[in-house]
Protein backbone atom coordinates (compact mmCIF):
# COMPACT_ATOMS: atom_id res chain seq x y z
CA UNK A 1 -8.81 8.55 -26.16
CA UNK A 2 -7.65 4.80 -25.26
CA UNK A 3 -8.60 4.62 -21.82
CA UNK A 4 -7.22 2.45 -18.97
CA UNK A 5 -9.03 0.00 -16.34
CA UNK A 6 -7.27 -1.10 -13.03
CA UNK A 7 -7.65 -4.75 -12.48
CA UNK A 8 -7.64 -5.95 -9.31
CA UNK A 9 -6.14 -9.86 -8.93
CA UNK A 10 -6.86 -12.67 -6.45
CA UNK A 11 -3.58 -11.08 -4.29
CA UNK A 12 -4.64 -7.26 -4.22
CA UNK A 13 -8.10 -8.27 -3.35
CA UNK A 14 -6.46 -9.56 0.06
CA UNK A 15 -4.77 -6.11 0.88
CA UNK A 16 -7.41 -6.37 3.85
CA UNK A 17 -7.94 -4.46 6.42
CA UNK A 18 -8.38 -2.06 2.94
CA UNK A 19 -9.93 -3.94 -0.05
CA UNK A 20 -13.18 -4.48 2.04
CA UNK A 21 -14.26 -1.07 1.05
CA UNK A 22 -12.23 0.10 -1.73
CA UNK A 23 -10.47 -1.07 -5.15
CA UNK A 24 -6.63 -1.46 -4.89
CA UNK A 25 -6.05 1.58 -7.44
CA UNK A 26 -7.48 3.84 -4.83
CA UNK A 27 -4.99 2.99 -2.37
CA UNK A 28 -1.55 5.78 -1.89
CA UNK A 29 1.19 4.57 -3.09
CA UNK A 30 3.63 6.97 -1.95
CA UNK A 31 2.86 10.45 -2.53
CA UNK A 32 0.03 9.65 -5.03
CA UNK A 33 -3.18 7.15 -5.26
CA UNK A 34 -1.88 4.44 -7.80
CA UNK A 35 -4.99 4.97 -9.95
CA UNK A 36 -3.30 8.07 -11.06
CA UNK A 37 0.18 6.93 -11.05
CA UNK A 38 -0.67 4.73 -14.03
CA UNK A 39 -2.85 8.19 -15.63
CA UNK A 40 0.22 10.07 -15.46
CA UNK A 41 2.41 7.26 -17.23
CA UNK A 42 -0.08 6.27 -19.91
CA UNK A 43 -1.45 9.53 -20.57
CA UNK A 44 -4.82 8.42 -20.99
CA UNK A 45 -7.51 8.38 -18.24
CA UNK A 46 -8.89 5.39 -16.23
CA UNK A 47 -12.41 4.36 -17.28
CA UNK A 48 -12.81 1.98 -14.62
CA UNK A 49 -12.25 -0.95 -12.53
CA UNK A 50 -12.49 -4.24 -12.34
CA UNK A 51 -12.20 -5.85 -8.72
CA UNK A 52 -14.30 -8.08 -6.08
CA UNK A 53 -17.98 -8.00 -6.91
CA UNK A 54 -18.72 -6.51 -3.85
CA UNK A 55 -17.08 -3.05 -5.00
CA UNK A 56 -19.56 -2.82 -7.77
CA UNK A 57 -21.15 0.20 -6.37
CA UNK A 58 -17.67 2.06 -5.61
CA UNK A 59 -17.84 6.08 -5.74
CA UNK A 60 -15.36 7.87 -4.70
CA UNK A 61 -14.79 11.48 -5.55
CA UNK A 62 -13.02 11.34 -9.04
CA UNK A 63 -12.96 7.57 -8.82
CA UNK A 64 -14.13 5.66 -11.89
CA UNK A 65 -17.05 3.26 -11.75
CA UNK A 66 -16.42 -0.84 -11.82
CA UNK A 67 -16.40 -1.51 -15.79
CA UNK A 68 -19.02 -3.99 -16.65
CA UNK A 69 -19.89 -5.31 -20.24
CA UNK A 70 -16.96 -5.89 -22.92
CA UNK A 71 -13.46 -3.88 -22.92
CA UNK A 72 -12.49 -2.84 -26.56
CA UNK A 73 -9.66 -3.81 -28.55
CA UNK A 74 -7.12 -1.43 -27.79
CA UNK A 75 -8.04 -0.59 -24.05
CA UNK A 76 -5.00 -0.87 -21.77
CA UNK A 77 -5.75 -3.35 -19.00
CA UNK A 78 -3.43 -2.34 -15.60
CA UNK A 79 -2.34 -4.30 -12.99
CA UNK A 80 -3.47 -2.29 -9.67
CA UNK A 81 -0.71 -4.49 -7.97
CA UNK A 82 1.85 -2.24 -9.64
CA UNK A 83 3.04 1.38 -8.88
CA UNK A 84 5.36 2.82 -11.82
CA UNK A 85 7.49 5.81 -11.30
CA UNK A 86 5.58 9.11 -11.67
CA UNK A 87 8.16 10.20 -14.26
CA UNK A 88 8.09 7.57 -16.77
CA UNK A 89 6.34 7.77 -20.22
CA UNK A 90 4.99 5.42 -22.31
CA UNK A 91 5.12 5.43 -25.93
CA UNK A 92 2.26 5.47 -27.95
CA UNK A 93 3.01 2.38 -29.66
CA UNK A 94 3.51 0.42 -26.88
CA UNK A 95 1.26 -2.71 -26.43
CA UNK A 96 3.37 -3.61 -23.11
CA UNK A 97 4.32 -2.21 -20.24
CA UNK A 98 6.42 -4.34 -17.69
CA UNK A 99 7.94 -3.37 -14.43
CA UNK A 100 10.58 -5.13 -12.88
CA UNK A 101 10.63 -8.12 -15.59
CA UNK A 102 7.36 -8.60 -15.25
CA UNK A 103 4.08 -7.08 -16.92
CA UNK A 104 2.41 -4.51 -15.28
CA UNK A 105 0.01 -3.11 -18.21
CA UNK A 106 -1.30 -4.82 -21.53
CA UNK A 107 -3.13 -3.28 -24.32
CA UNK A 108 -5.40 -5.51 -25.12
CA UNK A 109 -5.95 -7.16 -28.86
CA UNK A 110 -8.70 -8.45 -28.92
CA UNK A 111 -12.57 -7.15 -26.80
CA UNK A 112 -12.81 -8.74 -23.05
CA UNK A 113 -15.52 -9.11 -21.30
CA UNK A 114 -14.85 -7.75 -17.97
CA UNK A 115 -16.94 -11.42 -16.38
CA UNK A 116 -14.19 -13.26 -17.41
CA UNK A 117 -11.83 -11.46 -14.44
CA UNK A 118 -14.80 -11.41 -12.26
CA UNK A 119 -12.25 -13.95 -9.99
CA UNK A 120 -9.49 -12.06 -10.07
CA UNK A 121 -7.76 -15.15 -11.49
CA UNK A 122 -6.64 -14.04 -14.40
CA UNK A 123 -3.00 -13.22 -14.90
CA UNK A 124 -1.59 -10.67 -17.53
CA UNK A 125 1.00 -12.34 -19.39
CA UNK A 126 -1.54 -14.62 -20.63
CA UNK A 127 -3.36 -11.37 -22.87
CA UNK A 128 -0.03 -10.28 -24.11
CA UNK A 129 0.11 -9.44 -27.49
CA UNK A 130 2.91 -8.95 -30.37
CA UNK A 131 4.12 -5.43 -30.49
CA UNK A 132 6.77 -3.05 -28.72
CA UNK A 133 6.90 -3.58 -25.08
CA UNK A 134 7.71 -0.48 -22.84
CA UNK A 135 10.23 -1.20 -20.12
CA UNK A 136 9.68 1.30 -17.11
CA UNK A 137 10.61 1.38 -13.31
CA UNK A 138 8.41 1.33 -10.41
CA UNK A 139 7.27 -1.04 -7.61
CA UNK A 140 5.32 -4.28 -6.83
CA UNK A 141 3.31 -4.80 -4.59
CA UNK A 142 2.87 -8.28 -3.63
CA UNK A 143 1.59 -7.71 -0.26
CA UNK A 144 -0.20 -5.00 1.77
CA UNK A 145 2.68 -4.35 3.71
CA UNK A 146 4.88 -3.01 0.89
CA UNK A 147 3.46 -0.26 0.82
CA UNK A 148 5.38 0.37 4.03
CA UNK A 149 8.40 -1.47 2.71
CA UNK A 150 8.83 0.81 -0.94
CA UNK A 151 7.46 3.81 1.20
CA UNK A 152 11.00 5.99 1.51
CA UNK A 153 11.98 5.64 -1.90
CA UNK A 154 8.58 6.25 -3.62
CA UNK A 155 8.19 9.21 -1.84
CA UNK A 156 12.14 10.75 -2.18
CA UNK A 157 11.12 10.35 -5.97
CA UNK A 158 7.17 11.60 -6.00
CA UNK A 159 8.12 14.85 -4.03
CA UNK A 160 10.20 15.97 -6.81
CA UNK A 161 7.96 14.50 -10.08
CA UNK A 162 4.88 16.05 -8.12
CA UNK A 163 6.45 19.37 -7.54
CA UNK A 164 5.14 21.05 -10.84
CA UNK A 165 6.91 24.66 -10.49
CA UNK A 166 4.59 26.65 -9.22
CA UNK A 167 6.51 26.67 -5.63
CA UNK A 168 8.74 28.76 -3.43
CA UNK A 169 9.71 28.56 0.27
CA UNK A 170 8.62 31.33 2.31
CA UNK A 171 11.62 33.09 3.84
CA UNK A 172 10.53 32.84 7.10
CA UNK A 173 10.71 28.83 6.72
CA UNK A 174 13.86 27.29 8.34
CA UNK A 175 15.77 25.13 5.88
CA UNK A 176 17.90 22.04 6.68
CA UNK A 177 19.75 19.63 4.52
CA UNK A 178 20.24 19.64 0.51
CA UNK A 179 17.80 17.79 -0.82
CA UNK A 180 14.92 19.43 -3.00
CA UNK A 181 11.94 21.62 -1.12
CA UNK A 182 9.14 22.72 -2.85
CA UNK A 183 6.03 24.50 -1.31
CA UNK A 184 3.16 24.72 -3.66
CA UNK A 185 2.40 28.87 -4.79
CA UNK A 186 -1.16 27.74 -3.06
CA UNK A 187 0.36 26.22 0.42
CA UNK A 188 0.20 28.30 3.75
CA UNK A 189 3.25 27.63 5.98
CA UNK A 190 3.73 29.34 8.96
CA UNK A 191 6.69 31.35 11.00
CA UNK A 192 8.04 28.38 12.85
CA UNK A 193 7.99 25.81 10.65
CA UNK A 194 11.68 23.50 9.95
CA UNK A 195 11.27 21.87 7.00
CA UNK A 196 14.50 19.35 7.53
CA UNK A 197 15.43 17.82 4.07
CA UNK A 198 18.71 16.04 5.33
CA UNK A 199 17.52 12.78 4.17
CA UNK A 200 15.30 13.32 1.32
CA UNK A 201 13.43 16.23 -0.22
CA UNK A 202 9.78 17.50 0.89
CA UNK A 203 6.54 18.80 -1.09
CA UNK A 204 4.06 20.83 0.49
CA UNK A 205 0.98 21.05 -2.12
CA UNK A 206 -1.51 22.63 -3.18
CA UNK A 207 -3.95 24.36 -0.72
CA UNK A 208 -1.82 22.91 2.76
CA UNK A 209 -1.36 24.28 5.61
CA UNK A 210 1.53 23.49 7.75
CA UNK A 211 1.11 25.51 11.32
CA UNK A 212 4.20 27.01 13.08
CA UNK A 213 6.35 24.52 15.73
CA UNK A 214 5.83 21.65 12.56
CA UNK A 215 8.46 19.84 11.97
CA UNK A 216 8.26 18.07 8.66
CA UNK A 217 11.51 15.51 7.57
CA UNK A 218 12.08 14.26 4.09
CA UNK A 219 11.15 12.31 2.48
CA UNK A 220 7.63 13.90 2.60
CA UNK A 221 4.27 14.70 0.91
CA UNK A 222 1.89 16.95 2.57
CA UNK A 223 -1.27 16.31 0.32
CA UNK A 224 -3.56 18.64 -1.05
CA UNK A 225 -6.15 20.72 1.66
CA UNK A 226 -4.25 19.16 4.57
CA UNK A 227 -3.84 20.78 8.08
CA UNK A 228 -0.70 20.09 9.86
CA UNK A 229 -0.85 21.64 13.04
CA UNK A 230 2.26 21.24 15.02
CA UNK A 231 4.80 18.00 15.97
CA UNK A 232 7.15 16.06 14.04
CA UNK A 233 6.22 14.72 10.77
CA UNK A 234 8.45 12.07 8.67
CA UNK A 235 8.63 10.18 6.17
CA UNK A 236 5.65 10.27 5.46
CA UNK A 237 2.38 10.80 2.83
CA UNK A 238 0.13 12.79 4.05
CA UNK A 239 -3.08 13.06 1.92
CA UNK A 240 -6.26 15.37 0.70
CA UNK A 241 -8.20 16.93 3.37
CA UNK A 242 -6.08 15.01 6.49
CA UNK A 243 -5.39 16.66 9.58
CA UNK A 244 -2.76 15.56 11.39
CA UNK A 245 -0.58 16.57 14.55
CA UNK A 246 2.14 15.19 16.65
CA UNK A 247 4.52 12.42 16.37
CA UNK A 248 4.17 9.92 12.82
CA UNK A 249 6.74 8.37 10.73
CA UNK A 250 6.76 6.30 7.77
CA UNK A 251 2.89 6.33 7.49
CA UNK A 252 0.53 6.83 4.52
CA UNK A 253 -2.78 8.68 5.14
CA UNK A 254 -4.98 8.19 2.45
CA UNK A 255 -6.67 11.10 2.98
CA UNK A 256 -9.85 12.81 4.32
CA UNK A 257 -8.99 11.37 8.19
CA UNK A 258 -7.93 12.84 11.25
CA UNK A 259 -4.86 12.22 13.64
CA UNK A 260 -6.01 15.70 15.30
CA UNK A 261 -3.74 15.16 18.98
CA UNK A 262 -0.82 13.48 20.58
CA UNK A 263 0.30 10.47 20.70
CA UNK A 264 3.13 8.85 17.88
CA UNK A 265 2.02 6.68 14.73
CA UNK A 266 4.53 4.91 12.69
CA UNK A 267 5.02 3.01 10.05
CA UNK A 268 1.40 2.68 9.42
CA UNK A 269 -1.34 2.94 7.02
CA UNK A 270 -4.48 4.76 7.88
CA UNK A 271 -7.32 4.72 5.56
CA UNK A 272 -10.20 7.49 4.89
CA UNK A 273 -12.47 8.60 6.93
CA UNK A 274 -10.73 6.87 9.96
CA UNK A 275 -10.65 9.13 12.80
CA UNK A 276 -8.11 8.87 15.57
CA UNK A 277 -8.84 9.84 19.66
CA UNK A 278 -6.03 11.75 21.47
CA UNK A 279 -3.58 9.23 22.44
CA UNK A 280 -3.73 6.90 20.19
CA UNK A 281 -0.34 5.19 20.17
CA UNK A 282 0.76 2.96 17.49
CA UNK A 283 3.71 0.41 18.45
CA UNK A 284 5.89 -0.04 15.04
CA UNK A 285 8.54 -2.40 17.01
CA UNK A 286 9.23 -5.66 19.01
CA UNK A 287 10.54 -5.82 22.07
CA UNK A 288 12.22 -8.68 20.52
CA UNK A 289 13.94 -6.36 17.71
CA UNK A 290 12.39 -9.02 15.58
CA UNK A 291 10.23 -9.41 12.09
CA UNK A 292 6.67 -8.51 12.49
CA UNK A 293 3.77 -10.84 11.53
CA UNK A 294 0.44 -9.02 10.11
CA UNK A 295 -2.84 -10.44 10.27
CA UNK A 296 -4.23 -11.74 6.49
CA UNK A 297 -7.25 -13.26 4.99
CA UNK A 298 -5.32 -16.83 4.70
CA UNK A 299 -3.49 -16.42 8.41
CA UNK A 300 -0.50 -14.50 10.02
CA UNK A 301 2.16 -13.70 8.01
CA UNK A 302 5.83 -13.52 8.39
CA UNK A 303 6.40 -9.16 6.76
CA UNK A 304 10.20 -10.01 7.26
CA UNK A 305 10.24 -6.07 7.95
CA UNK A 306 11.50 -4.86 11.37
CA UNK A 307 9.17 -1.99 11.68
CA UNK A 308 5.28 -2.32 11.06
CA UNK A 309 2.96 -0.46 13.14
CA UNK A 310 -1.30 -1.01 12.04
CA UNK A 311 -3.48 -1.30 9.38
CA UNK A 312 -6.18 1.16 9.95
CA UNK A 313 -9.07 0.27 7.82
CA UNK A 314 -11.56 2.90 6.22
CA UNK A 315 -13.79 4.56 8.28
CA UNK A 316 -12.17 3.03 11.94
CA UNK A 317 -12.38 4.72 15.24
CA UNK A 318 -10.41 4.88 17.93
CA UNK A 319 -11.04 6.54 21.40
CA UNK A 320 -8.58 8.09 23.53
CA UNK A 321 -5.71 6.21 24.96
CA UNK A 322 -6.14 3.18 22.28
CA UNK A 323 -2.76 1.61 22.82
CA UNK A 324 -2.47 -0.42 18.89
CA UNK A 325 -0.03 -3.91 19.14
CA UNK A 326 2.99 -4.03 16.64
CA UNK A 327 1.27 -5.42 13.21
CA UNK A 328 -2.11 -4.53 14.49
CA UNK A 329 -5.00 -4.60 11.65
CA UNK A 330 -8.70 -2.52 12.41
CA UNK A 331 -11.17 -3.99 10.18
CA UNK A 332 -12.78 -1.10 7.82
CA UNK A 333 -15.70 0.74 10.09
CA UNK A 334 -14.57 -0.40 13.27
CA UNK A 335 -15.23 1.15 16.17
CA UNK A 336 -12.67 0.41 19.03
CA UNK A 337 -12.33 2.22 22.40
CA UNK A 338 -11.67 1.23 25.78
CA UNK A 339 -8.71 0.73 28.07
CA UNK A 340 -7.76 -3.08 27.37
CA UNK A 341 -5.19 -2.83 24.13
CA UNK A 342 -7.05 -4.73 21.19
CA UNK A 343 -5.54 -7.96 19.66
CA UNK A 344 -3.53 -8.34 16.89
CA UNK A 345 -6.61 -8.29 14.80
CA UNK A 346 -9.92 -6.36 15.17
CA UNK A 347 -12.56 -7.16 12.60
CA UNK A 348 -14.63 -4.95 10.43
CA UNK A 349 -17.17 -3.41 11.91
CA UNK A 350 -16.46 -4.43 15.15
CA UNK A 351 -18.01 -2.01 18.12
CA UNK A 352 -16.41 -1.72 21.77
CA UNK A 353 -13.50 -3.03 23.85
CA UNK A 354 -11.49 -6.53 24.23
CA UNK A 355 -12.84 -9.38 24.24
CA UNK A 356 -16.49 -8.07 24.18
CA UNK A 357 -17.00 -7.06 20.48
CA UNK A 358 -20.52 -5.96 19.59
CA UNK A 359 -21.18 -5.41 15.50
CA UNK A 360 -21.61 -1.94 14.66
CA UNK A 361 -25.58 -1.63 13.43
CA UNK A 362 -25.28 -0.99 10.23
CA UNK A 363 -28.13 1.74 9.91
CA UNK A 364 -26.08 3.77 12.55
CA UNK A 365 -22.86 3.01 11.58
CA UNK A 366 -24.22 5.00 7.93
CA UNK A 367 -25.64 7.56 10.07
CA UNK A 368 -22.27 8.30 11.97
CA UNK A 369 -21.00 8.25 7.98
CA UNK A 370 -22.86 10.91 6.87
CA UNK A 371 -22.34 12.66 9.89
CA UNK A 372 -18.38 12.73 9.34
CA UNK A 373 -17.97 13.03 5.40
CA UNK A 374 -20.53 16.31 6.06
CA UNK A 375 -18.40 17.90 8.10
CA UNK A 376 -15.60 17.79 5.24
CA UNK A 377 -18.54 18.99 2.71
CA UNK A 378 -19.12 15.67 1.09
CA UNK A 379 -22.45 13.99 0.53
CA UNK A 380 -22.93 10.43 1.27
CA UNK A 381 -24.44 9.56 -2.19
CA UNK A 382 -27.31 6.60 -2.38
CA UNK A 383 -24.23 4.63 -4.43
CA UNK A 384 -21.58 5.28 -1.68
CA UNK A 385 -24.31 3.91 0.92
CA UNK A 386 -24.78 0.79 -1.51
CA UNK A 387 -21.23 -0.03 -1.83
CA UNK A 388 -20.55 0.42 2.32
CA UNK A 389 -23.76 -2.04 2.70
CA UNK A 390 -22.41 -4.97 0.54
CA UNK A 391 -19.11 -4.10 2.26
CA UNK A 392 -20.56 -4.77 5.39
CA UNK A 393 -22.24 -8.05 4.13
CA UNK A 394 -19.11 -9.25 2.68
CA UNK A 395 -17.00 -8.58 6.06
CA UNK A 396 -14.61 -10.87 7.23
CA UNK A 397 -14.53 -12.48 10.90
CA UNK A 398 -11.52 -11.92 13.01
C-alpha cells in the first residue's frame, strides 16, 4: 500500500479564518473533504500531513496524524491546494499527477524528510521525477475564497460521482427539473419535501434527514447524519452531522455545526463546531453591486467575485440577531454577540461585541468545547485539547 500525505504550502497555510485550527486537506471542497478527494483518485489512503507546526497535534475523526520523520521512496506527496475530480483515476504507473498544467501530486524518488517542508516553501515541480505523468481535471485553489468561486461546478459533478447506487426517491418527494436526483437507500425524506433539480442535480446521503416544507435546489449535497429541517436550501454542501434550517445558498458547511433557525446565509463557508444564534444574517452583496474584498493574513484582498458572504472559523459563535458585513471573516473560537454588526474582521478567539473585544479564556473556551462536541457523542481527546491550545497560542490579531 503506497500511501499519500497532504502537504500544506506557504499559500494554503493562509486560508485563515480556517488553517488556524485545521490542515487544508480537511477543508470541503465541494461535496467532499479534499483529503479524500485525492483517496478516491489515487486509490491509496492518506498517511498523513504535513502543514504549520502548530497542527502537529491535529485529530480529527478519521483524520491522519502530521507525518514526522522521513517519507519513503515511492510515497505520493499531494498538494492540499488542489481538488481533482472525484471521478478520475490514476494509473498505477504514474509518478505525476498535474491538474490544470500544473502538478498537483508527485511520487516521490527518492526518501524526504518531512523537516525539510516544515516552511511550507517548498514547491512540487522541484521533486518531479522521470516517469508517466497522469493528466486529470479538477480545481485550484489559490485562495480561500475559491472555494466559493469553483463551488457550483464541483458540486453539479460530486452529486453524481458520490451517488453510489444504493438510492431511490421516495414517491411522495416532489420532483422538478432534469438533472440527476439521488437519495441515499439510508436517507429519511419527508412528505413535503421539493427537491428542484432545474439547475443541477442533488444527493441526499447516507443517514440524512430532510424534514417536510424543505426545499433543496441543485446543485446540492446533503452530507451524511445531517438534519434539514425546513426552508430553502441551494447550492450548497451540506456536511456530516450539520443541522441546518432556513434560507442558505452557495455555502459549504464543513460539518458537525448548527444553523438551527432563521435568518439567510450565502455564499459562505462555515467551519465545525461553529454554532449559529437565530437570526444570524449573512450579507453576500454590495450595495455597490461591486467586487468584494476579504480580510487575509498579508491585508484585504481584492476576491474579484460579486458575491461573498463570511468566513466562519471553527468553533465560532454567534448570538441572535448577529448581522455579518459582506466579506466578513470570524476568527476560529470566536465568540461574537451583541447588537452592534462586527467589522470586517473579528479575530480568533475574540469574546463579546464591537469595539470591546475580550479574549476568550482559554480553560473555558475548552470547557464550552467539550460541552458541544458531547452533545454530538464525540470526546474531546487530550490530543484534540493540545492541538486547540497551540492554536490558540499561534492566533492571529485582527
Amino acid at each position: 500500500m503506497t500511501g499519500f500525505t497532504c502537504y500544506d504550502d506557504a499559500i494554503a497555510r493562509a486560508f485563515e479564518p480556517f488553517a488556524l485550527t485545521r490542515p487544508a486537506g480537511e477543508l470541503r471542497a465541494g461535496g467532499e473533504l479534499i483529503r479524500r478527494r485525492w483517496a478516491r483518485v489515487l486509490g491509496t489512503p492518506a498517511t498523513g500531513f504535513v502543514g504549520a507546526p502548530h497542527l502537529a497535534e491535529f485529530e480529527e475523526f478519521d483524520a491522519p496524524a502530521a507525518a514526522t520523520g522521513t517519507l519513503p521512496s515511492g510515497h505520493w506527496l499531494v498538494q492540499s491546494r488542489c481538488a481533482p475530480t472525484l471521478d478520475a483515476r490514476v494509473p498505477a504507473d504514474a509518478r505525476v499527477v498535474r491538474v490544470g498544467g500544473r502538478v498537483a501530486a508527485v511520487r516521490l524518488a527518492d526518501p524526504l524528510e518531512c523537516g525539510a517542508l516544515r516552511d511550507g516553501g517548498v514547491s512540487l515541480d522541484t521533486l518531479v521525477a522521470s516517469g508517466p505523468t497522469a493528466v486529470v481535471d479538477g480545481w485550484w485553489l489559490d485562495h480561500v475564497w475559491d472555494l466559493i468561486r469553483h463551488l457550483n461546478p464541483m458540486l453539479a459533478a460530486d452529486a453524481v460521482a458520490l451517488a453510489d447506487g444504493r438510492s431511490e426517491v421516495p414517491a411522495h418527494v416532489q420532483l422538478l427539473g432534469a438533472h440527476d436526483v439521488h437519495v441515499d437507500l439510508a436517507a429519511h425524506v419527508e412528505p413535503y419535501v421539493l427537491i428542484d433539480a432545474t439547475a443541477g442535480p442533488v444527493l441526499v446521503r447516507r443517514g440524512a434527514h430532510v424534514q417536510a416544507f424543505t426545499r433543496l435546489v441543485g446543485p446540492c449535497i446533503i452530507g451524511e447524519d445531517a438534519t434539514v429541517s425546513g426552508g430553502r436550501i441551494a447550492a450548497c454542501s451540506i456536511g456530516d452531522r450539520v443541522k441546518v434550517n432556513g434560507e442558505i445558498s452557495s455555502t459549504i458547511m464543513i460539518g458537525h455545526a448548527n444553523k438551527g433557525h432563521d435568518g439567510f446565509v450565502g455564499h459562505s463557508i462555515i467551519g465545525r463546531w461553529a454554532n449559529l444564534g437565530a437570526g444570524t444574517t449573512t450579507s453576500n452583496l454590495k450595495n455597490s453591486y461591486g467586487p468584494v474584498q476579504l480580510w487575509t493574513p498579508t491585508g484585504l484582498a481584492g476576491t474579484g467575485l460579486q458575491f461573498l458572504g463570511t468566513m466562519v472559523g471553527d468553533h465560532v459563535k454567534t448570538g441572535i440577531g448577529t448581522r455579518l458585513t459582506t466579506g466578513c471573516v470570524l476568527g476560529a473560537g470566536a465568540n461574537v454577540f451583541g447588537s452592534t454588526m462586527p467589522p470586517k474582521v473579528v479575530a480568533p478567539f475574540a469574546w463579546g461585541e464591537a469595539p470591546g473585544w475580550e479574549t476568550f479564556d482559554l480553560a473555558k473556551f475548552l470547557e464550552v468545547t467539550q460541552r458541544v462536541m458531547a452533545r454530538r457523542e464525540v470526546l474531546l481527546t487530550p490530543r484534540m485539547r493540545a492541538y486547540l491550545t497551540a492554536a490558540y497560542a499561534a492566533r492571529w490579531s485582527a
